[in-house]
N, C-alpha and C. Protein backbone atom coordinates (compact mmCIF):
# COMPACT_ATOMS: atom_id res chain seq x y z
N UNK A 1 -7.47 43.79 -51.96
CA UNK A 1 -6.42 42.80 -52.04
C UNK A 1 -6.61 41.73 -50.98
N UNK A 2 -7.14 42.26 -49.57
CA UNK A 2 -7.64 41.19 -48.49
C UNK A 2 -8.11 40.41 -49.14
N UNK A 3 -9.28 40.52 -50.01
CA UNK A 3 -10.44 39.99 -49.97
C UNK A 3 -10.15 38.78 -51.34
N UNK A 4 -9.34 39.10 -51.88
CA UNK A 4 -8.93 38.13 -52.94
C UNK A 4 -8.00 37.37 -52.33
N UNK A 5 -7.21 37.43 -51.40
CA UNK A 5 -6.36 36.86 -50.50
C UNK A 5 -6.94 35.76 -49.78
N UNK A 6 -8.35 36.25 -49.02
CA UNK A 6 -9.22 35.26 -48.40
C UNK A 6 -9.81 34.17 -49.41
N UNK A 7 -10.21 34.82 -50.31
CA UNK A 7 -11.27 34.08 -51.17
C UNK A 7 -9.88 32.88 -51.77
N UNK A 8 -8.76 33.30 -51.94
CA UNK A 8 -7.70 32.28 -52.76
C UNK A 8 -7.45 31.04 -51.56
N UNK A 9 -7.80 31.76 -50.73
CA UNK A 9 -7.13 30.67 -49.61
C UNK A 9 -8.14 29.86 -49.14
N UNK A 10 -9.21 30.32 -49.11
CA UNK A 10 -10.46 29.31 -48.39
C UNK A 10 -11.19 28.33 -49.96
N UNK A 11 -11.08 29.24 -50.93
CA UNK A 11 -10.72 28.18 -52.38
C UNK A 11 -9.65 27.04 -52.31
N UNK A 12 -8.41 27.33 -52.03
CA UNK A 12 -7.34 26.17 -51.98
C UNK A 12 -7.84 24.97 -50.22
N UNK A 13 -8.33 25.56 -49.69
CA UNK A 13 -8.49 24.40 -48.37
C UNK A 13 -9.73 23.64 -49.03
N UNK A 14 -10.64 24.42 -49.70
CA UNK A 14 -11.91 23.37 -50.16
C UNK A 14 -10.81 22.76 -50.73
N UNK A 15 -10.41 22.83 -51.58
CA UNK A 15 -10.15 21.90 -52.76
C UNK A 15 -8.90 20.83 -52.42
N UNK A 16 -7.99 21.03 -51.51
CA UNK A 16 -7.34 20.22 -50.89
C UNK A 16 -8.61 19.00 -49.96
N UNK A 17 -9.58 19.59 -49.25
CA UNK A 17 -10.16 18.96 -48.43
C UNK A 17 -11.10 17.70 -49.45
N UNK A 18 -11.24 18.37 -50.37
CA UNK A 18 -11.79 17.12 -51.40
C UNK A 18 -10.61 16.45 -52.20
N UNK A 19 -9.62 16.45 -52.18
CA UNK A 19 -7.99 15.92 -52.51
C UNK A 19 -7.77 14.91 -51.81
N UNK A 20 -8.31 15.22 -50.41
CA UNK A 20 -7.91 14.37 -49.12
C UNK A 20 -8.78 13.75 -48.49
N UNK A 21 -9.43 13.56 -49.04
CA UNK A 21 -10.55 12.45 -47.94
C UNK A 21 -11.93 13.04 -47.68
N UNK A 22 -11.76 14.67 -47.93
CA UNK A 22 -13.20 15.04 -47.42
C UNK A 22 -14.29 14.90 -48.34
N UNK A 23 -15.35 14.96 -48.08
CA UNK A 23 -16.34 14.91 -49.34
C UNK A 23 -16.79 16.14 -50.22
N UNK A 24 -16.04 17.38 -49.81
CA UNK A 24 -16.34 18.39 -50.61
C UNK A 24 -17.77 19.03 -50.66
N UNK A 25 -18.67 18.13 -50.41
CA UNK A 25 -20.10 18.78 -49.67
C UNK A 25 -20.08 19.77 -48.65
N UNK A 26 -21.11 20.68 -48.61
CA UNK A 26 -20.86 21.63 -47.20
C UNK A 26 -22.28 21.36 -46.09
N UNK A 27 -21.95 20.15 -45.89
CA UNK A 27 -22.70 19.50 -44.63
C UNK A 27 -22.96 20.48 -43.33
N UNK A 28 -23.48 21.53 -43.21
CA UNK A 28 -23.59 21.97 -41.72
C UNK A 28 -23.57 21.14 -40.53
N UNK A 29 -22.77 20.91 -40.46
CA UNK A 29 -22.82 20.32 -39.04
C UNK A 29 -23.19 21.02 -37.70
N UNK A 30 -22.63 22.34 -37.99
CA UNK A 30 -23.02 22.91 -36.81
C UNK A 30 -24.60 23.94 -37.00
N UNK A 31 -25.44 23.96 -36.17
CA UNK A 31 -26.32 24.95 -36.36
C UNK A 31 -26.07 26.26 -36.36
N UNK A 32 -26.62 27.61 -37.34
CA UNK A 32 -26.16 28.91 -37.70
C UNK A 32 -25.75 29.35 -36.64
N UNK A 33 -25.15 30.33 -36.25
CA UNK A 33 -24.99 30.86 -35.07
C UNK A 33 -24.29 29.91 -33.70
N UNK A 34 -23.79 28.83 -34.05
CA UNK A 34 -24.09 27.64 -33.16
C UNK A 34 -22.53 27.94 -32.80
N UNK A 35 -21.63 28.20 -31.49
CA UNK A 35 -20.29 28.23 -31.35
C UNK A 35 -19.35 26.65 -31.01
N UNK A 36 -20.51 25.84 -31.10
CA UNK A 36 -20.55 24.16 -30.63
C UNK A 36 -19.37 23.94 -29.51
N UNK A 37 -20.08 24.73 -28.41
CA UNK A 37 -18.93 24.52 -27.35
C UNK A 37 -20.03 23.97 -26.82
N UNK A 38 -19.46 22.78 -25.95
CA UNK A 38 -20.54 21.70 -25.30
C UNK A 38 -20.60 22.27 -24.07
N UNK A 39 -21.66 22.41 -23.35
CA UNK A 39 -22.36 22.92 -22.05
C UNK A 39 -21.75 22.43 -20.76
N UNK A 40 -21.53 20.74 -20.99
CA UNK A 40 -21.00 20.24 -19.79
C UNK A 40 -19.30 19.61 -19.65
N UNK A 41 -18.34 20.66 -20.81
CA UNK A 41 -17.62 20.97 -20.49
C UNK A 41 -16.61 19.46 -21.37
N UNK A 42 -17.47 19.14 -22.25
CA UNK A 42 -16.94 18.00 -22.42
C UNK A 42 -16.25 18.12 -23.82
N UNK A 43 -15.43 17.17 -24.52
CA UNK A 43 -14.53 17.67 -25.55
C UNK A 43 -13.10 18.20 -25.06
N UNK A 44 -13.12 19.18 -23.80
CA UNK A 44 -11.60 19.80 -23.39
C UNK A 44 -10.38 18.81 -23.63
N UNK A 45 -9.43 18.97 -23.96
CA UNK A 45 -8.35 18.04 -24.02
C UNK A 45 -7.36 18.64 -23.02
N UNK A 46 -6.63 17.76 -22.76
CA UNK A 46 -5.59 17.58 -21.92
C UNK A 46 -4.23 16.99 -22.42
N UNK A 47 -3.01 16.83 -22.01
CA UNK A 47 -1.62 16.80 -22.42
C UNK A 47 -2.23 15.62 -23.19
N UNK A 48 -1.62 14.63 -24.35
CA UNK A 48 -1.48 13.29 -24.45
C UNK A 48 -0.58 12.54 -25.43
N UNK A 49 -0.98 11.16 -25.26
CA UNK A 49 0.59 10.18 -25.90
C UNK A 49 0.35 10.46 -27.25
N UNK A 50 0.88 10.82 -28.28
CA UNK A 50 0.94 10.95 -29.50
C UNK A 50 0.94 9.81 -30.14
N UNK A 51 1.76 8.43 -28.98
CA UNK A 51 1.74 7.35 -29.83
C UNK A 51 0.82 5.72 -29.32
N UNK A 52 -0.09 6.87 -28.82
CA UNK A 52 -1.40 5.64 -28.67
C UNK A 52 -2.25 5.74 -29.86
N UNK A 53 -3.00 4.30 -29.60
CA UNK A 53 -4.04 4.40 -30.82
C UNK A 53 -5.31 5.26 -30.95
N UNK A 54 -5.66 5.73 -32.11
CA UNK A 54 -7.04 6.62 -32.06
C UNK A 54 -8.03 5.82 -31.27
N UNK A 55 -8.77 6.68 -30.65
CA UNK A 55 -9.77 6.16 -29.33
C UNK A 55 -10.94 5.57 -31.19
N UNK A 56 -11.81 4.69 -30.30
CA UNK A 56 -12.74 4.17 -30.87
C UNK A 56 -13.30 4.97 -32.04
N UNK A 57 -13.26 4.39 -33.36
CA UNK A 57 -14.09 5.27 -34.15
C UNK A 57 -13.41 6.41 -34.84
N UNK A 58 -12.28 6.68 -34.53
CA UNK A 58 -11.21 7.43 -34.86
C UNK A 58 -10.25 8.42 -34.26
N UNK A 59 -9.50 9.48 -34.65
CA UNK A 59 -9.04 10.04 -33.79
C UNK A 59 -9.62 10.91 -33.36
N UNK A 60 -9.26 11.86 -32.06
CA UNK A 60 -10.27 12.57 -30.65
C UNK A 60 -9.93 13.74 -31.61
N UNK A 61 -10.62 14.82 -32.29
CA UNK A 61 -10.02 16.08 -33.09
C UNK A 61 -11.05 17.19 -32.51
N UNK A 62 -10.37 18.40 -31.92
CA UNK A 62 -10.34 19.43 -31.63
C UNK A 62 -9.91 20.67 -32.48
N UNK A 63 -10.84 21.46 -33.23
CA UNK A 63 -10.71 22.37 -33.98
C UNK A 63 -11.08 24.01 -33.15
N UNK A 64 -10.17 24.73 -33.00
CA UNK A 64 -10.69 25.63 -32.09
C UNK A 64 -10.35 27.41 -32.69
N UNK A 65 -10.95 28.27 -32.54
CA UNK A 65 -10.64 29.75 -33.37
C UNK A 65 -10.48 30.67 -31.61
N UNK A 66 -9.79 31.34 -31.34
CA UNK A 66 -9.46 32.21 -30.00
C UNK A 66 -9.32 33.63 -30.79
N UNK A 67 -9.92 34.12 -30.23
CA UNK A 67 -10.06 35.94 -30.20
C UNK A 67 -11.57 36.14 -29.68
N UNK A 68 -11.55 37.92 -29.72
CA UNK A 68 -13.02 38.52 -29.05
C UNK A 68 -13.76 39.17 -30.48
N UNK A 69 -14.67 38.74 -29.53
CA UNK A 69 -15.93 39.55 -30.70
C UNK A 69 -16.85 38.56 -31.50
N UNK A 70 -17.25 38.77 -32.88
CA UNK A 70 -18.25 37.91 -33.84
C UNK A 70 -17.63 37.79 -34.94
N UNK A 71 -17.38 36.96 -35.73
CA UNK A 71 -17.13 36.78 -36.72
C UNK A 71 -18.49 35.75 -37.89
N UNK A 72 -18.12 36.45 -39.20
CA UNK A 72 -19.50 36.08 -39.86
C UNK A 72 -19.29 34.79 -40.44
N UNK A 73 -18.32 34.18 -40.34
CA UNK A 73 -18.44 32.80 -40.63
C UNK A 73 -17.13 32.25 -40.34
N UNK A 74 -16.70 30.70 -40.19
CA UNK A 74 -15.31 30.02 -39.92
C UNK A 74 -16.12 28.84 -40.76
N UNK A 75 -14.83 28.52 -41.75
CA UNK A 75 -15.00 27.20 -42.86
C UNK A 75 -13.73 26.38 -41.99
N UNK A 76 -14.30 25.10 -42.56
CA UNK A 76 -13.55 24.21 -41.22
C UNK A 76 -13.88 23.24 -42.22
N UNK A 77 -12.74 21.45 -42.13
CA UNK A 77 -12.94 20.35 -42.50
C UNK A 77 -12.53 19.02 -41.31
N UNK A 78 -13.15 18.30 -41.36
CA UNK A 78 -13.09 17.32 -40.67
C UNK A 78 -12.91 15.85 -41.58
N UNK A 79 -14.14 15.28 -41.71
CA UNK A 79 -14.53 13.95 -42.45
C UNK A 79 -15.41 14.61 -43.98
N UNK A 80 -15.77 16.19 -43.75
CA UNK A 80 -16.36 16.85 -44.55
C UNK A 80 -16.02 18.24 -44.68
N UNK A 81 -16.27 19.12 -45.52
CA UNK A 81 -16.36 20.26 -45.14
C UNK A 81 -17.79 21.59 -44.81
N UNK A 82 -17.12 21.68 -43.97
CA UNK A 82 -18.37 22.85 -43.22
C UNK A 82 -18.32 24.21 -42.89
N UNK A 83 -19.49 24.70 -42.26
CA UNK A 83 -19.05 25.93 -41.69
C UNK A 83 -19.85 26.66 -40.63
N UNK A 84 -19.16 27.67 -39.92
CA UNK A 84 -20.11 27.93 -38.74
C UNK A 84 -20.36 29.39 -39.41
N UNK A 85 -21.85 29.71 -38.83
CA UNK A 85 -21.88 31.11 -39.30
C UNK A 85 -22.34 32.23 -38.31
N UNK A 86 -22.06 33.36 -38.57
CA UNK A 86 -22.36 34.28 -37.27
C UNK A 86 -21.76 33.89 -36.11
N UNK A 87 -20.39 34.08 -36.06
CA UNK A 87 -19.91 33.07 -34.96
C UNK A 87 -19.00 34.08 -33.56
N UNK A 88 -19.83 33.49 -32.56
CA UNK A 88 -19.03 34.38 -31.34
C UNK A 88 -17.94 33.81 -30.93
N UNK A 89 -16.89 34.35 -30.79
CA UNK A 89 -15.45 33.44 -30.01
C UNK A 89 -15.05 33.73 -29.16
N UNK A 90 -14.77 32.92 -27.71
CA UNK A 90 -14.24 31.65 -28.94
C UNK A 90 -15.24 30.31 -29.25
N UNK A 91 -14.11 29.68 -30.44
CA UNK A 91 -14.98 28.76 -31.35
C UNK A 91 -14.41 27.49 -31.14
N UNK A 92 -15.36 26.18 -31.14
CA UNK A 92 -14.97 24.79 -30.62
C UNK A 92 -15.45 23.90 -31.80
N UNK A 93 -15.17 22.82 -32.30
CA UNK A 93 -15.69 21.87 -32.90
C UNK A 93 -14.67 20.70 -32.75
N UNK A 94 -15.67 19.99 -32.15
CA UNK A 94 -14.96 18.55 -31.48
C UNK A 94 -15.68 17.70 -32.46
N UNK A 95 -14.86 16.53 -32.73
CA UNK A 95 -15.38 15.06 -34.03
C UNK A 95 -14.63 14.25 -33.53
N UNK A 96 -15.03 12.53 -33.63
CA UNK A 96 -13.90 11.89 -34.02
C UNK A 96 -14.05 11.65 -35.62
N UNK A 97 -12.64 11.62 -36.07
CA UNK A 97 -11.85 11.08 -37.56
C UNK A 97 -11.24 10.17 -37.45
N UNK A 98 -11.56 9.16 -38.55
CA UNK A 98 -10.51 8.21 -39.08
C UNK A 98 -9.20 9.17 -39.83
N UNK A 99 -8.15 8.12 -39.66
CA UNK A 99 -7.17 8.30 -40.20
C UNK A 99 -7.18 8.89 -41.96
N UNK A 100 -5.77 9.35 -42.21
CA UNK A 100 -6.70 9.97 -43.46
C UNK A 100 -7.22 11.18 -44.29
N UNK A 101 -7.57 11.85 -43.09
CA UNK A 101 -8.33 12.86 -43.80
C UNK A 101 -7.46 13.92 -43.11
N UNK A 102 -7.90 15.18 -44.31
CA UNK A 102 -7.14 16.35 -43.90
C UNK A 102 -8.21 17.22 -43.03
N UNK A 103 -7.63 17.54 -41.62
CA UNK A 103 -8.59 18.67 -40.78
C UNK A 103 -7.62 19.95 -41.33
N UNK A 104 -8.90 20.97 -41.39
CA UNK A 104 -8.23 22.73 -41.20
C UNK A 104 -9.52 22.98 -40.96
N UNK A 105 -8.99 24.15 -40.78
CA UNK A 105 -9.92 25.81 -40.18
C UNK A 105 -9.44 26.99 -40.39
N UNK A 106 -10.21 27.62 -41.01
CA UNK A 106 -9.73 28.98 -41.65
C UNK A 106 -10.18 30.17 -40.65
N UNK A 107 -10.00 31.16 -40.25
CA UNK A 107 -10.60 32.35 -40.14
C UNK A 107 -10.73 33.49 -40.85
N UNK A 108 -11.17 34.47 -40.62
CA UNK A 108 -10.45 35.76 -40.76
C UNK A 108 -11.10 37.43 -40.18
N UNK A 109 -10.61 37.82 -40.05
CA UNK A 109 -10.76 39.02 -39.19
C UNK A 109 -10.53 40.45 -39.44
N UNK A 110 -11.24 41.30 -39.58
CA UNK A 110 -10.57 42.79 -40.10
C UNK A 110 -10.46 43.90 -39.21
N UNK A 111 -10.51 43.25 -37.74
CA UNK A 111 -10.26 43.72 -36.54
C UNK A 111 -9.29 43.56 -35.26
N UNK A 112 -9.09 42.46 -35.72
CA UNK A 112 -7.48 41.80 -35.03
C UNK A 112 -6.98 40.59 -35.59
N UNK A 113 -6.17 40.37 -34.55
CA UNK A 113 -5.72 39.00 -34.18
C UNK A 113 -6.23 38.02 -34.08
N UNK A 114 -6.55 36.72 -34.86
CA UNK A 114 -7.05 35.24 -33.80
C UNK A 114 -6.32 34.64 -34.17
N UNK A 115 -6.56 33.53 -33.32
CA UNK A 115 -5.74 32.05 -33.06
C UNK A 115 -6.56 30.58 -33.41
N UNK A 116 -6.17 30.06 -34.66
CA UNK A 116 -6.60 28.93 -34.74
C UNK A 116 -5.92 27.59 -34.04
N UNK A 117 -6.09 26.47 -33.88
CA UNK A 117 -5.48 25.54 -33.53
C UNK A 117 -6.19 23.92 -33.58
N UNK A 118 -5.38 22.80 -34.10
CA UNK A 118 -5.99 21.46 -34.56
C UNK A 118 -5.59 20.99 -33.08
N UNK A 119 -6.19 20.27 -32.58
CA UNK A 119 -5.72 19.30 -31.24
C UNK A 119 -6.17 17.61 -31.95
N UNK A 120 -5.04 16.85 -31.66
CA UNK A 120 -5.74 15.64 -31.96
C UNK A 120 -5.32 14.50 -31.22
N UNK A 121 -6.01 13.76 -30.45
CA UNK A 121 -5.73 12.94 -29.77
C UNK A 121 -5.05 13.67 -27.99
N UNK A 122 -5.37 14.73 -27.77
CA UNK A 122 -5.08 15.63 -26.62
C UNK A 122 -3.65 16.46 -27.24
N UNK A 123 -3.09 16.57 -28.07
CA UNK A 123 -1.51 16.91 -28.36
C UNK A 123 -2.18 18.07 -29.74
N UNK A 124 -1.43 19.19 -29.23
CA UNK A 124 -1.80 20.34 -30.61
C UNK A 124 -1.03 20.17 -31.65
N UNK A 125 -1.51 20.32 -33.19
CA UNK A 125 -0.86 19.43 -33.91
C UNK A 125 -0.33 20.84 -34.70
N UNK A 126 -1.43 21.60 -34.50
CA UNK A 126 -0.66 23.24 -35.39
C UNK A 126 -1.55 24.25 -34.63
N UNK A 127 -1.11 25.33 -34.74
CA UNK A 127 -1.48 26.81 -34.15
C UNK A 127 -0.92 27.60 -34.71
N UNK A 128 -1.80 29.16 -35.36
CA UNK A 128 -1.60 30.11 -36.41
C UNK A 128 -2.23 31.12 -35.74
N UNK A 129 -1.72 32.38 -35.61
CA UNK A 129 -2.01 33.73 -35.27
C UNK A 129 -2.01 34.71 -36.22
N UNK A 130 -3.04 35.03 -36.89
CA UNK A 130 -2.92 36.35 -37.79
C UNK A 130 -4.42 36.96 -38.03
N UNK A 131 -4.10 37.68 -38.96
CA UNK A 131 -5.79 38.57 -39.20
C UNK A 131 -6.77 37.44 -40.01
N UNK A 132 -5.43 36.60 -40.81
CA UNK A 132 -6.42 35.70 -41.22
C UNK A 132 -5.49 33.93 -40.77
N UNK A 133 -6.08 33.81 -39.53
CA UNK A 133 -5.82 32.29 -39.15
C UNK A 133 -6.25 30.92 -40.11
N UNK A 134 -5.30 30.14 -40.47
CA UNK A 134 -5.62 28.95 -41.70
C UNK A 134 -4.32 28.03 -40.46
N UNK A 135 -4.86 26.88 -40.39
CA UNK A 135 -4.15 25.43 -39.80
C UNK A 135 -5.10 24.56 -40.51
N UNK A 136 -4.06 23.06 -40.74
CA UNK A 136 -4.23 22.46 -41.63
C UNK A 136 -3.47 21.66 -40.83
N UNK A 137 -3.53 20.18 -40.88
CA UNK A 137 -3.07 19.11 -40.53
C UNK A 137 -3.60 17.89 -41.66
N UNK A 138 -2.71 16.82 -41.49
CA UNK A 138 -2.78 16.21 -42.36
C UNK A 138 -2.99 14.68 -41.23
N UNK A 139 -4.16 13.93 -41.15
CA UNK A 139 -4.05 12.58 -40.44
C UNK A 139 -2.84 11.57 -40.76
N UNK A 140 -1.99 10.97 -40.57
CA UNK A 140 -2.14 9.55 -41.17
C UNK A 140 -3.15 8.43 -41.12
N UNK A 141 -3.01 7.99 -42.46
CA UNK A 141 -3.76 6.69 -42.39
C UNK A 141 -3.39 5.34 -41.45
């Protein structure tokens, strides 16, 4: 029943993410195994104004998965949709986006708890705790 549960739900975010702006392609962005946390610490966000303009190029978006251990894959959308695979957490994927498009990130887990969460522009826009973590935000244009 999990497993049709997962599969319904990471089915409905593709298909919203091509609804909304994404291209529905599954562009790897990140390399296999890749947790795309940047080395020199860069990407971290901090408190911010909700009602400044997106920095250059679009808005600052922070996609992040929190718990221990490996997980065998996290599907995620940005400007596209993607996915990380073999993945140790925790998990980072920093972009800028134009306005517009729908970001999420799915997890899921058959060993605990994780925590997904969208940050955009330094301000968290959603955060979800369960066996199977799904956040979804919606840009404005």
């Amino acid at each position: 029943m999990r497993r049709i549960l997962i599969i319904c739900t990471v089915a409905g975010i593709l298909a919203s993410a091509g609804a909304c702006g994404g291209s529905g392609d599954s562009k790897k962005n990140d390399a296999k195994g890749s947790s795309s946390r940047p080395a020199d610490g860069a990407g971290k966000t901090a408190g911010g104004d909700t009602t400044s303009k997106p920095a250059a190029g679009g808005h600052a978006v922070v996609l992040e998965v929190q718990g221990s251990g490996e997980l065998p894959g996290i599907l995620y959308n940005t400007t596209t949709s993607g996915n990380a695979s073999n993945v140790k957490l925790p998990w980072k994927k920093t972009a800028k986006v134009p306005g517009g498009h729908l970001l999420a990130v799915l997890a899921s887990s058959t060993s605990g708890n994780l925590t997904c969460s969208i940050t955009v522009d330094g301000k968290v826009v959603t955060k979800k705790t369960g066996t199977v973590a799904q956040c979804r935000y919606q840009l404005k244009k």
